[in-house]
C-alpha atoms as a PDB file:
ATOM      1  CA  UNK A   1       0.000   0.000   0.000  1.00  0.00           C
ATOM      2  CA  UNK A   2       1.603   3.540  -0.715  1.00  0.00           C
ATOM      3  CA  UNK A   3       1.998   5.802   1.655  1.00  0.00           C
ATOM      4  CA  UNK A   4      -0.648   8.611   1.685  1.00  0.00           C
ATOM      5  CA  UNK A   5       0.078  11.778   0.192  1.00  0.00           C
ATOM      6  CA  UNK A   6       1.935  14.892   1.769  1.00  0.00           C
ATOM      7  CA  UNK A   7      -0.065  18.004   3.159  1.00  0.00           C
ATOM      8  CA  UNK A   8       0.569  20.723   1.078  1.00  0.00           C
ATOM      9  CA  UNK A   9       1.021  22.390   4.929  1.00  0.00           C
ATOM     10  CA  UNK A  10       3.032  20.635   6.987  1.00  0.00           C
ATOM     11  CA  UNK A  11       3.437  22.773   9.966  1.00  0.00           C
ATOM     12  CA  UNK A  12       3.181  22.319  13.502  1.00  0.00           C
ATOM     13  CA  UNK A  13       0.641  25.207  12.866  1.00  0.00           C
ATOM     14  CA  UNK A  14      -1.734  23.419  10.460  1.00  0.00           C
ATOM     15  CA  UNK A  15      -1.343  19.747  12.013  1.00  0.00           C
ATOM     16  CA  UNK A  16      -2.293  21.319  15.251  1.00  0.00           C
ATOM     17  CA  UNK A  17      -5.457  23.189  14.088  1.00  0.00           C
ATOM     18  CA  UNK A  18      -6.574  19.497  12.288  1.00  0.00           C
ATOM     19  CA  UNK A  19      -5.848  17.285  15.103  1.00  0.00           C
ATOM     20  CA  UNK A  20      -7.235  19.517  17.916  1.00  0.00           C
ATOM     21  CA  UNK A  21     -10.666  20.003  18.972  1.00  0.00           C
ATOM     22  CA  UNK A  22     -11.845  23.161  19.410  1.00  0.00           C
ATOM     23  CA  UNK A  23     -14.106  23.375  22.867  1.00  0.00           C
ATOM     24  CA  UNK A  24     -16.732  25.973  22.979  1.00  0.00           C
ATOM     25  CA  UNK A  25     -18.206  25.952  26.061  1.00  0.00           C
ATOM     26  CA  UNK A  26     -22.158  27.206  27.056  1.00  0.00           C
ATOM     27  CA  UNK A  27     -24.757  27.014  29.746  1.00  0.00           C
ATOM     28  CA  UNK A  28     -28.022  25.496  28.800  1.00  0.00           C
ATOM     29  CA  UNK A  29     -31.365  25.111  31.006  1.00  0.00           C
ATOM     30  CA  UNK A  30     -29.199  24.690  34.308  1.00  0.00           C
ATOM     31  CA  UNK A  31     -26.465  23.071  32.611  1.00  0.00           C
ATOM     32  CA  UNK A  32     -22.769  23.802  31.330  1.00  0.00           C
ATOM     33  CA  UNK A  33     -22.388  22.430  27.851  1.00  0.00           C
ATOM     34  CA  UNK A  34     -18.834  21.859  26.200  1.00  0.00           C
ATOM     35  CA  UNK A  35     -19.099  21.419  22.316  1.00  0.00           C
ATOM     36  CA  UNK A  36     -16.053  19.042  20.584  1.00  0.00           C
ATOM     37  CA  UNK A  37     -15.302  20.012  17.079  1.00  0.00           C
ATOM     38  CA  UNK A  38     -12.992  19.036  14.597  1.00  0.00           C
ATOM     39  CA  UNK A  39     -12.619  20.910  11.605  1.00  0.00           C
ATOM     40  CA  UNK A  40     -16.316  22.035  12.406  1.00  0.00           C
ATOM     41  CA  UNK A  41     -17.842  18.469  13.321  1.00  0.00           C
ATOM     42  CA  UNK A  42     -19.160  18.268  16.031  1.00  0.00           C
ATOM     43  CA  UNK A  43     -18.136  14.621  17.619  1.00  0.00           C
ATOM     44  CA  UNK A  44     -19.107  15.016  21.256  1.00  0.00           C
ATOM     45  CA  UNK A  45     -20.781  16.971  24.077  1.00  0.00           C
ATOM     46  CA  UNK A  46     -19.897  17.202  27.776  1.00  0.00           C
ATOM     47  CA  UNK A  47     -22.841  18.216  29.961  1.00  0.00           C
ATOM     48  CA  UNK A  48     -22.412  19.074  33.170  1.00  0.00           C
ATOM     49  CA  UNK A  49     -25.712  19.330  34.972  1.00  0.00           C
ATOM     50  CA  UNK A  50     -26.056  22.043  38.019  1.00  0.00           C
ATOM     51  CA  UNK A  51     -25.773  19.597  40.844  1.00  0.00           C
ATOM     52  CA  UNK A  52     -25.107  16.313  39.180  1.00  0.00           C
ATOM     53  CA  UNK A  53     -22.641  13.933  37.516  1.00  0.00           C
ATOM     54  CA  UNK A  54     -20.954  14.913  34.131  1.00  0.00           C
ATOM     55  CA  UNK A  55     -22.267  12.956  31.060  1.00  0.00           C
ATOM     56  CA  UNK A  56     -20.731  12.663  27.365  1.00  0.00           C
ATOM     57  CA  UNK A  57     -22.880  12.540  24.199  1.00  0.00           C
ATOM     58  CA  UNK A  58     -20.686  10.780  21.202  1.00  0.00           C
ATOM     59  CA  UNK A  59     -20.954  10.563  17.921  1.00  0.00           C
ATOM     60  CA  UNK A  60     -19.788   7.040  17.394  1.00  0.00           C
ATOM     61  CA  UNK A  61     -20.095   6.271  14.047  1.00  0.00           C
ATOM     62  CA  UNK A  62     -19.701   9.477  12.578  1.00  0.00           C
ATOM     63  CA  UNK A  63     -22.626   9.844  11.301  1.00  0.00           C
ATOM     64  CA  UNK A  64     -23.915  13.493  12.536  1.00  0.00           C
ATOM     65  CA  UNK A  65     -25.986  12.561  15.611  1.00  0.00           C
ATOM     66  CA  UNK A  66     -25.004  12.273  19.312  1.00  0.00           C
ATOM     67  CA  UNK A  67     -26.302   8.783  20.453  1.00  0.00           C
ATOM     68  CA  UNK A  68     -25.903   5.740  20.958  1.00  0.00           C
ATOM     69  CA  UNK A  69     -28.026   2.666  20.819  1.00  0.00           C
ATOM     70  CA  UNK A  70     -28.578   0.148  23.482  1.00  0.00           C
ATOM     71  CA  UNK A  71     -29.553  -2.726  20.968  1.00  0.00           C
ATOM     72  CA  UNK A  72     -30.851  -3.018  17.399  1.00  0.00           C
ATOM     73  CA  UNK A  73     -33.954  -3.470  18.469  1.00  0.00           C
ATOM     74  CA  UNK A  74     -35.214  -0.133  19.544  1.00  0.00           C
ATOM     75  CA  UNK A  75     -32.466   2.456  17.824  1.00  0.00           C
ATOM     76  CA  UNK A  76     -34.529   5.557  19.262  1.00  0.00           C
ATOM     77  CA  UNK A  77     -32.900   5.103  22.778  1.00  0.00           C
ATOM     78  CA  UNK A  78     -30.201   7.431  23.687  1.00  0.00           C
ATOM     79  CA  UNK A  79     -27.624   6.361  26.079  1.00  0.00           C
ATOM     80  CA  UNK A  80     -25.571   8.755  27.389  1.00  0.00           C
ATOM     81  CA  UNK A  81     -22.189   7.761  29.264  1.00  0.00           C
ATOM     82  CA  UNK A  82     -21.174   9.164  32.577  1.00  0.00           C
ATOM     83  CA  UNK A  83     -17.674   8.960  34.459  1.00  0.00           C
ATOM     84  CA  UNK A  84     -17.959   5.965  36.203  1.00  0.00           C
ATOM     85  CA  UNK A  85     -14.272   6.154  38.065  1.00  0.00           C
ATOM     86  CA  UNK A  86     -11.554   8.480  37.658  1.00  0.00           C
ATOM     87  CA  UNK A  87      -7.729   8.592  38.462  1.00  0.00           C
END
């Protein structure tokens, strides 16, 4: 397999604004919301609800929506993920 092609950019300045999200960060209804994007996709949201446990939305398959499904039975169930232990 060749090797892919060359960015026409290579910098540290250009790789860095690819490979890092940008965070914006919002309060919503009682909560604080922190938006992941790369290169303008949105991928995943932190909410942090006033008084409760933090919980990510992810967009797991890439496909523009922020859920995921328990089975393949019922896909309109949204799971959300929380922090279940932390170092």
């Amino acid at each position: 397999m060749p090797p892919p092609p060359p960015l026409l950019d290579d910098s540290d300045q250009v790789n860095r604004e690819l490979l890092e999200p940008r965070v914006t960060i919002t309060r919503r209804g009682g909560a604080r919301v922190s938006e992941y994007r790369i290169q303008g996709e949105l991928y995943m949201l932190r909410v942090e609800p006033d008084g409760a446990p933090a919980y990510y939305l992810v967009d797991a398959d890439g496909d523009g929506r922020l859920e995921s499904h328990m089975n393949e039975l019922d896909p309109r169930i949204l799971v959300p993920s929380w922090v279940i232990f932390r170092f």
